[in-house]
PDB file of N, CA and C in Angstrom:
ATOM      1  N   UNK A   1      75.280  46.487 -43.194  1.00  0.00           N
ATOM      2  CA  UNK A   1      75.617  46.290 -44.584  1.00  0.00           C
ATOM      3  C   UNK A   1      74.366  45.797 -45.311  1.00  0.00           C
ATOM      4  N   UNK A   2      73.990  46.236 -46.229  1.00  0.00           N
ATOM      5  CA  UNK A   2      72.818  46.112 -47.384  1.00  0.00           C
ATOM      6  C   UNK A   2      73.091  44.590 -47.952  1.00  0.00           C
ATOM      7  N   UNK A   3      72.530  43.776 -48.082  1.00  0.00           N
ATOM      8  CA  UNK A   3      72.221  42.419 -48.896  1.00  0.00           C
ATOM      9  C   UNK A   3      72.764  42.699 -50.528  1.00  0.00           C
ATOM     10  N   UNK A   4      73.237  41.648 -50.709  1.00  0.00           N
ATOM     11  CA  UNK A   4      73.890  42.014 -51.748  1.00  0.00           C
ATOM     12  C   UNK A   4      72.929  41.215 -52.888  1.00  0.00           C
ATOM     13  N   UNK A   5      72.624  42.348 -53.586  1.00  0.00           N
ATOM     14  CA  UNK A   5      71.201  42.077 -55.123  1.00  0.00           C
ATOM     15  C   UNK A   5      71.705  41.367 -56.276  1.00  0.00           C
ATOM     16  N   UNK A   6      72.724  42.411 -56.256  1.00  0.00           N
ATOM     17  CA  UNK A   6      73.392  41.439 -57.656  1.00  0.00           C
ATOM     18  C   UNK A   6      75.297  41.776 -57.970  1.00  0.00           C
ATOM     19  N   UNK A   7      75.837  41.142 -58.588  1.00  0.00           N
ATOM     20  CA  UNK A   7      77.359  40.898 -58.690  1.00  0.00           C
ATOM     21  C   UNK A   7      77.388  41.357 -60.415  1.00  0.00           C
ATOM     22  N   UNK A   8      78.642  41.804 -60.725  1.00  0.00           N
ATOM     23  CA  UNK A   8      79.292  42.040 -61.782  1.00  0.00           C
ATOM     24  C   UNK A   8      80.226  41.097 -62.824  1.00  0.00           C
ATOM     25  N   UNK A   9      80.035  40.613 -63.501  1.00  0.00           N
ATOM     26  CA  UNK A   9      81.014  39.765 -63.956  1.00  0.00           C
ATOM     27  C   UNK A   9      82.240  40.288 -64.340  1.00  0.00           C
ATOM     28  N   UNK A  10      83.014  38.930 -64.512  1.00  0.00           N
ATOM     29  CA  UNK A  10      84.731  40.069 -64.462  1.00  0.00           C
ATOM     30  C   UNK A  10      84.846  40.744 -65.551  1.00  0.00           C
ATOM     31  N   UNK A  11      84.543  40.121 -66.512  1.00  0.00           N
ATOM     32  CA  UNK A  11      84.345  41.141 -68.307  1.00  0.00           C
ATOM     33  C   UNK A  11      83.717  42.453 -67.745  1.00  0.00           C
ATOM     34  N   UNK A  12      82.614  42.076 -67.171  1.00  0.00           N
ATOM     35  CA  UNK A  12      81.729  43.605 -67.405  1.00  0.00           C
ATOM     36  C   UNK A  12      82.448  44.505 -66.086  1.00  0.00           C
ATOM     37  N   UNK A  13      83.263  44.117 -65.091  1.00  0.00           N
ATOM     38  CA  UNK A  13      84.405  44.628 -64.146  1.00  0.00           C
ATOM     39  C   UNK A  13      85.392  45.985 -64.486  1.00  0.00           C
ATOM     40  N   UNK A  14      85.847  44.697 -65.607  1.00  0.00           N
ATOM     41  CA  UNK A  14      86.745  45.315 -66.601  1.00  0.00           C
ATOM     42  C   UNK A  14      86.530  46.705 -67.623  1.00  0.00           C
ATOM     43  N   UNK A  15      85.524  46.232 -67.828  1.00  0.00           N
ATOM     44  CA  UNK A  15      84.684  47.351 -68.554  1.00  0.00           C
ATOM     45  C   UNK A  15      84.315  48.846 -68.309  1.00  0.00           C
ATOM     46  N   UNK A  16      83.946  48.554 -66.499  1.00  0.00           N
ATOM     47  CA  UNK A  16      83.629  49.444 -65.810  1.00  0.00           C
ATOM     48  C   UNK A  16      84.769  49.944 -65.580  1.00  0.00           C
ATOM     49  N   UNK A  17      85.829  48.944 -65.133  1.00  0.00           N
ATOM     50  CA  UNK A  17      87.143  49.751 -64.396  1.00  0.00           C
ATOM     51  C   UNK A  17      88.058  50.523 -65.605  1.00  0.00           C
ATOM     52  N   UNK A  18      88.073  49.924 -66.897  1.00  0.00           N
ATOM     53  CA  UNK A  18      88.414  50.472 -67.863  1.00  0.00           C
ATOM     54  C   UNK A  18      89.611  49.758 -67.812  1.00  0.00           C
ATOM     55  N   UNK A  19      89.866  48.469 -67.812  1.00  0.00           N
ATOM     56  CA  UNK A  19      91.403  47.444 -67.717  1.00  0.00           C
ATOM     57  C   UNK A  19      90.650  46.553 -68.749  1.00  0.00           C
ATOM     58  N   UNK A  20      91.827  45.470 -68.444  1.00  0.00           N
ATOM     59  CA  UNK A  20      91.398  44.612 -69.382  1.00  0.00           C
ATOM     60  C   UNK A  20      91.197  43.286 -68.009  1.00  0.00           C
ATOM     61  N   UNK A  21      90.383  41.826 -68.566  1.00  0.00           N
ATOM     62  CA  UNK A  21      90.005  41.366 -67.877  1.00  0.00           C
ATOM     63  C   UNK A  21      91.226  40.170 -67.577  1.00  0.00           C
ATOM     64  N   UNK A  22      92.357  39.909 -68.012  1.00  0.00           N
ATOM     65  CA  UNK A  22      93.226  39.543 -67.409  1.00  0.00           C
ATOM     66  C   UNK A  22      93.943  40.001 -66.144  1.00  0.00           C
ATOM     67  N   UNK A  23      94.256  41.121 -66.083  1.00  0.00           N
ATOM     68  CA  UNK A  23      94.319  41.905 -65.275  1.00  0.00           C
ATOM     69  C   UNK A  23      93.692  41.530 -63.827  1.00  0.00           C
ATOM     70  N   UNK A  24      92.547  41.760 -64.391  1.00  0.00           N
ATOM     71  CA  UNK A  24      91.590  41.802 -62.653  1.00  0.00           C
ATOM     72  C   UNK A  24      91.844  40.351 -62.498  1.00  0.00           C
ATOM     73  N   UNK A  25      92.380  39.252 -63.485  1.00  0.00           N
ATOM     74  CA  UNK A  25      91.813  37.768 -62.734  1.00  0.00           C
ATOM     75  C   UNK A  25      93.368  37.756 -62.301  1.00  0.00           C
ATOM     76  N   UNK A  26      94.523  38.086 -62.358  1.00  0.00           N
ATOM     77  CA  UNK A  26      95.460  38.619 -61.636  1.00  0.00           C
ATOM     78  C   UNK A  26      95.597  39.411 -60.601  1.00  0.00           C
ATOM     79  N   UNK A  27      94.527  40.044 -60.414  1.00  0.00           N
ATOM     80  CA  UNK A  27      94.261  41.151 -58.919  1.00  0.00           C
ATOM     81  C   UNK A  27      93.499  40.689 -57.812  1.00  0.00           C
ATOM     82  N   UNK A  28      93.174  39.888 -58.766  1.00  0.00           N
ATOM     83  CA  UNK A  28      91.707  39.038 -57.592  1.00  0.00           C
ATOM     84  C   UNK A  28      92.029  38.362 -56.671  1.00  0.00           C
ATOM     85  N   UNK A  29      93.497  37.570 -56.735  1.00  0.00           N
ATOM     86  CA  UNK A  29      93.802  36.468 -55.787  1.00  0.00           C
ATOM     87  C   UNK A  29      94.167  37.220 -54.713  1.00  0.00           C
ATOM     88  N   UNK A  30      93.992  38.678 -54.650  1.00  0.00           N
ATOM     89  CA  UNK A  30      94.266  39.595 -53.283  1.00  0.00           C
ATOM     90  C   UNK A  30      93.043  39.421 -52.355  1.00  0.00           C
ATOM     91  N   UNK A  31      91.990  39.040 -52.994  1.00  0.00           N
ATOM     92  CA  UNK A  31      90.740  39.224 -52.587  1.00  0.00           C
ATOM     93  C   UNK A  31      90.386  38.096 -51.930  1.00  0.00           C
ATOM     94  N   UNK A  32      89.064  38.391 -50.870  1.00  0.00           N
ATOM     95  CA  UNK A  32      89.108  37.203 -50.237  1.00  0.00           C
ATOM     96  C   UNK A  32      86.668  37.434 -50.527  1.00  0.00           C
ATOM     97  N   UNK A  33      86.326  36.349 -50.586  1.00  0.00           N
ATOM     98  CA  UNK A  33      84.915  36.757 -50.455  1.00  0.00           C
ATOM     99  C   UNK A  33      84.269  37.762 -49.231  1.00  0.00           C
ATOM    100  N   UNK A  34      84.890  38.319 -48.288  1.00  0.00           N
ATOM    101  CA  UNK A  34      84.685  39.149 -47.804  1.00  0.00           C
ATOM    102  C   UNK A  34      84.756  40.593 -48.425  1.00  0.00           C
ATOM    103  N   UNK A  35      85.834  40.421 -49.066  1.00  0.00           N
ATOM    104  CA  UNK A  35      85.866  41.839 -49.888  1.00  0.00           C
ATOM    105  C   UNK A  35      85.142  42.032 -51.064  1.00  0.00           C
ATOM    106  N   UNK A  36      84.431  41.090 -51.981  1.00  0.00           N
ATOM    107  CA  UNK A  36      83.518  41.189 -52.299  1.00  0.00           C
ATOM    108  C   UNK A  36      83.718  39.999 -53.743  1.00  0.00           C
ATOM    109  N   UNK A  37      84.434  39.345 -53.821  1.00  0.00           N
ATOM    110  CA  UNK A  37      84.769  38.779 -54.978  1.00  0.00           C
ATOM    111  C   UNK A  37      84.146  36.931 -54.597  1.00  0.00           C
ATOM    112  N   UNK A  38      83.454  36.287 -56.093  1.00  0.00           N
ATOM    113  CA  UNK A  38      82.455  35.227 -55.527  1.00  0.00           C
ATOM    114  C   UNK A  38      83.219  34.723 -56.647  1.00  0.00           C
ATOM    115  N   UNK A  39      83.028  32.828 -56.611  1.00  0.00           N
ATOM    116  CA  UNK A  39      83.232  32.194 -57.962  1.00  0.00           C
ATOM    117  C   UNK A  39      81.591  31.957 -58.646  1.00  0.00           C
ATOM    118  N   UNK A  40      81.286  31.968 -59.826  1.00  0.00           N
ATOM    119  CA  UNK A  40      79.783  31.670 -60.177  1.00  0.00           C
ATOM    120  C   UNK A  40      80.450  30.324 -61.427  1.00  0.00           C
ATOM    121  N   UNK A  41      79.336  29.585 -60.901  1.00  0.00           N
ATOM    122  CA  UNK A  41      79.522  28.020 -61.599  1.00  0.00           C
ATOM    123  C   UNK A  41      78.267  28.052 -62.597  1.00  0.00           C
ATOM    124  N   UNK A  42      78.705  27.702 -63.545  1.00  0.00           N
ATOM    125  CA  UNK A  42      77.634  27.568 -64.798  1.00  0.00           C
ATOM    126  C   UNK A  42      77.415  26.006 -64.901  1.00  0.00           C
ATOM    127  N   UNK A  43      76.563  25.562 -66.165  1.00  0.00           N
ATOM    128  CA  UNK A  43      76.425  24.756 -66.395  1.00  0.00           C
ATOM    129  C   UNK A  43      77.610  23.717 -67.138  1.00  0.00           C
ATOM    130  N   UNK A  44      77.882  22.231 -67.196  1.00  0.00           N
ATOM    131  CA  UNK A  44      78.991  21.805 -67.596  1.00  0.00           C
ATOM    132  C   UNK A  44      80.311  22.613 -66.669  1.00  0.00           C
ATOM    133  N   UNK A  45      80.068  22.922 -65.523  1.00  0.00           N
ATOM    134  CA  UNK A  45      81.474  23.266 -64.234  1.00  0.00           C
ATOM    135  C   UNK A  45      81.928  24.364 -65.065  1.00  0.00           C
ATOM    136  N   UNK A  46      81.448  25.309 -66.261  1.00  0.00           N
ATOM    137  CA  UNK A  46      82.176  26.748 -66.601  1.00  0.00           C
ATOM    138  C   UNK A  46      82.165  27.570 -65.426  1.00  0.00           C
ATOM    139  N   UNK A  47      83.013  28.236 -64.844  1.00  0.00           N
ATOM    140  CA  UNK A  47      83.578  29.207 -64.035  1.00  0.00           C
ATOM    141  C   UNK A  47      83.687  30.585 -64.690  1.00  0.00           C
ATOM    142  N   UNK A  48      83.581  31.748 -63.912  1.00  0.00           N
ATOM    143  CA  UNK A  48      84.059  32.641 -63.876  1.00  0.00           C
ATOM    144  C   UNK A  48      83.751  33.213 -62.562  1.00  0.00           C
ATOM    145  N   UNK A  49      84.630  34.307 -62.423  1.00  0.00           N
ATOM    146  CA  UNK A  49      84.174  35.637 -60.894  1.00  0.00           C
ATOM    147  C   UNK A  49      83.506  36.444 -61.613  1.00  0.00           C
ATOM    148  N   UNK A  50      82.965  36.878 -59.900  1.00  0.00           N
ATOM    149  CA  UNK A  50      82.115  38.196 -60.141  1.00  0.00           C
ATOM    150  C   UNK A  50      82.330  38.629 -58.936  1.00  0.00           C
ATOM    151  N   UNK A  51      82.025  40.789 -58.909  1.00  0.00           N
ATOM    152  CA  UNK A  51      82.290  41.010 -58.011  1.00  0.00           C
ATOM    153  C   UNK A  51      80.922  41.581 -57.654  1.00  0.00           C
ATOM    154  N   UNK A  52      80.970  42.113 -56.347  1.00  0.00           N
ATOM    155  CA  UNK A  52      80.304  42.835 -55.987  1.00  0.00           C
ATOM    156  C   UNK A  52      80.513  44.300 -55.804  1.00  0.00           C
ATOM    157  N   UNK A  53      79.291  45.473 -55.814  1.00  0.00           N
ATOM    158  CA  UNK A  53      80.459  46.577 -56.354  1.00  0.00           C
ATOM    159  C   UNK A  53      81.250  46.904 -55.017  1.00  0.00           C
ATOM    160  N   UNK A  54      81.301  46.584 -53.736  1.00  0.00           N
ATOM    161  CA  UNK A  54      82.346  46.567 -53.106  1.00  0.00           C
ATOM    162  C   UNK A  54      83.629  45.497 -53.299  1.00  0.00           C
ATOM    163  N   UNK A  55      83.460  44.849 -54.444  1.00  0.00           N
ATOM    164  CA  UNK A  55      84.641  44.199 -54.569  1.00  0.00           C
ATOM    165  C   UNK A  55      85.145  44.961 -55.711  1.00  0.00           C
ATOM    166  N   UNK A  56      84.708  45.704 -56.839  1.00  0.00           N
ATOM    167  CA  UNK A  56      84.967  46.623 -57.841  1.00  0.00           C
ATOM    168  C   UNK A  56      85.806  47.647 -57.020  1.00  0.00           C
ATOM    169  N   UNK A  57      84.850  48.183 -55.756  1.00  0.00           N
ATOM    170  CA  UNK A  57      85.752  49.211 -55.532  1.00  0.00           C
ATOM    171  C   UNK A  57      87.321  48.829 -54.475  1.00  0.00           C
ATOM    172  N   UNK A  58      87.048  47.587 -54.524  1.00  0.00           N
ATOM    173  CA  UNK A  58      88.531  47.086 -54.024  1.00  0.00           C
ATOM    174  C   UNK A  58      89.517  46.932 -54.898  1.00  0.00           C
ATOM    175  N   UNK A  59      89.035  46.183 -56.117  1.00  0.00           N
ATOM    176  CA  UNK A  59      90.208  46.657 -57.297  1.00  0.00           C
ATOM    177  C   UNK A  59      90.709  47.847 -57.696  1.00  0.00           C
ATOM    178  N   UNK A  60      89.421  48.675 -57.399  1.00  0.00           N
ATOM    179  CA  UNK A  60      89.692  49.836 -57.795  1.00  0.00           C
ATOM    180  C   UNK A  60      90.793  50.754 -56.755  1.00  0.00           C
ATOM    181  N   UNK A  61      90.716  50.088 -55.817  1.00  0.00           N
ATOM    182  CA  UNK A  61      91.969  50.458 -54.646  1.00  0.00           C
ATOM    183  C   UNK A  61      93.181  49.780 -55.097  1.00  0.00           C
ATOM    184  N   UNK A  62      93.155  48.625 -55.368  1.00  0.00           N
ATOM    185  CA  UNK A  62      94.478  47.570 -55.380  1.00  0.00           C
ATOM    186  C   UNK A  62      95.238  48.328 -56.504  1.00  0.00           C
ATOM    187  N   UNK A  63      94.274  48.781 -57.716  1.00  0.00           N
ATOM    188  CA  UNK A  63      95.093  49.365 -59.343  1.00  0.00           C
ATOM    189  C   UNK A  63      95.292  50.733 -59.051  1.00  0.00           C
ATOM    190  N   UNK A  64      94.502  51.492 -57.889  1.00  0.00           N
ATOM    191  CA  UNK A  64      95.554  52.730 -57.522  1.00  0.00           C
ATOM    192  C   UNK A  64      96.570  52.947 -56.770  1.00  0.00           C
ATOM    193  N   UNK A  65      96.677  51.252 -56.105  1.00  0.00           N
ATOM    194  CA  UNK A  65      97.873  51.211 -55.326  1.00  0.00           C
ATOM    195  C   UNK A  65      98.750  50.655 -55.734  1.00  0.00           C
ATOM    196  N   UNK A  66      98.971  49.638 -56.410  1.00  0.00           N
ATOM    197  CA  UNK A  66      99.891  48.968 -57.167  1.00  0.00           C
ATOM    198  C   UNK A  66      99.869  49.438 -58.722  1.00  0.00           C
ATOM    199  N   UNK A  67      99.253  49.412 -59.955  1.00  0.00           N
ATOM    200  CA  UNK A  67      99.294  50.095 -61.021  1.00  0.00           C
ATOM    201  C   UNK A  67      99.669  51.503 -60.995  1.00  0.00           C
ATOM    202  N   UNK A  68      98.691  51.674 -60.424  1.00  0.00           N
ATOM    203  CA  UNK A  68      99.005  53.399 -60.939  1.00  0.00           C
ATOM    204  C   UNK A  68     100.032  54.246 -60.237  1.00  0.00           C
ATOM    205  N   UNK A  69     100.142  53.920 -59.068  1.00  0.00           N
ATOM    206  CA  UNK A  69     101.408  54.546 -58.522  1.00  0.00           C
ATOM    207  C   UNK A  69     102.809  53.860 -59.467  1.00  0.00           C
ATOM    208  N   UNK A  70     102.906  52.417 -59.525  1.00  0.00           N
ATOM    209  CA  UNK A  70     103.545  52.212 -60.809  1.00  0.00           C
ATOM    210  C   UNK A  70     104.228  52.787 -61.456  1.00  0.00           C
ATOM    211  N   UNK A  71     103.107  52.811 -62.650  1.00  0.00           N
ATOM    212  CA  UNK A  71     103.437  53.554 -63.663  1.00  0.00           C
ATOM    213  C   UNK A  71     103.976  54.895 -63.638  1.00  0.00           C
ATOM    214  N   UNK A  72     103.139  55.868 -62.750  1.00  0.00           N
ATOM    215  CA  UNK A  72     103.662  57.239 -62.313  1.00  0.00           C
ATOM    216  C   UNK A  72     105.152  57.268 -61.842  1.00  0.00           C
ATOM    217  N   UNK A  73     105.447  56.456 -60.955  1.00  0.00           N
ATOM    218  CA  UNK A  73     107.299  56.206 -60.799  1.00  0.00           C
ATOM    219  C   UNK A  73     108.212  55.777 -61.878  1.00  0.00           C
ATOM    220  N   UNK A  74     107.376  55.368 -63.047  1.00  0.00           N
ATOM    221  CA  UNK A  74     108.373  55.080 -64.063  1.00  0.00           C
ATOM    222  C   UNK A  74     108.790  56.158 -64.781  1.00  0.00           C
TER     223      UNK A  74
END
């Protein structure tokens, strides 16, 4: 496995995946930092995730397995 360079933030996640970013911070608790999802600590303890794009393409599994089949059964 390649070293991981750089991570995605969940906004810019969202962006890519074409959801909105509530969403993914609802999808995420599937995730474990193995699959590619990190917490990043700012200054004054601000939080957010980021993924890595193997954690992108895990959402991107989770919303074709749970969303989108979904919706298609409705």
């Amino acid at each position: 496995m390649a070293a991981i360079s750089h991570v995605h933030t969940i906004q810019r996640a969202a962006e890519i995946l074409g959801r909105n970013d509530e969403l993914l911070w609802d999808l995420s608790d599937q995730l474990e930092p193995e699959d590619g999802v990190i917490w990043i600590i700012d200054v004054d303890d601000r939080q957010t995730l980021a993924f890595t794009d193997a954690g992108i393409d895990a959402l991107r599994d989770i919303i074709a397995d749970q969303i989108d089949v979904a919706t298609k059964t409705e």
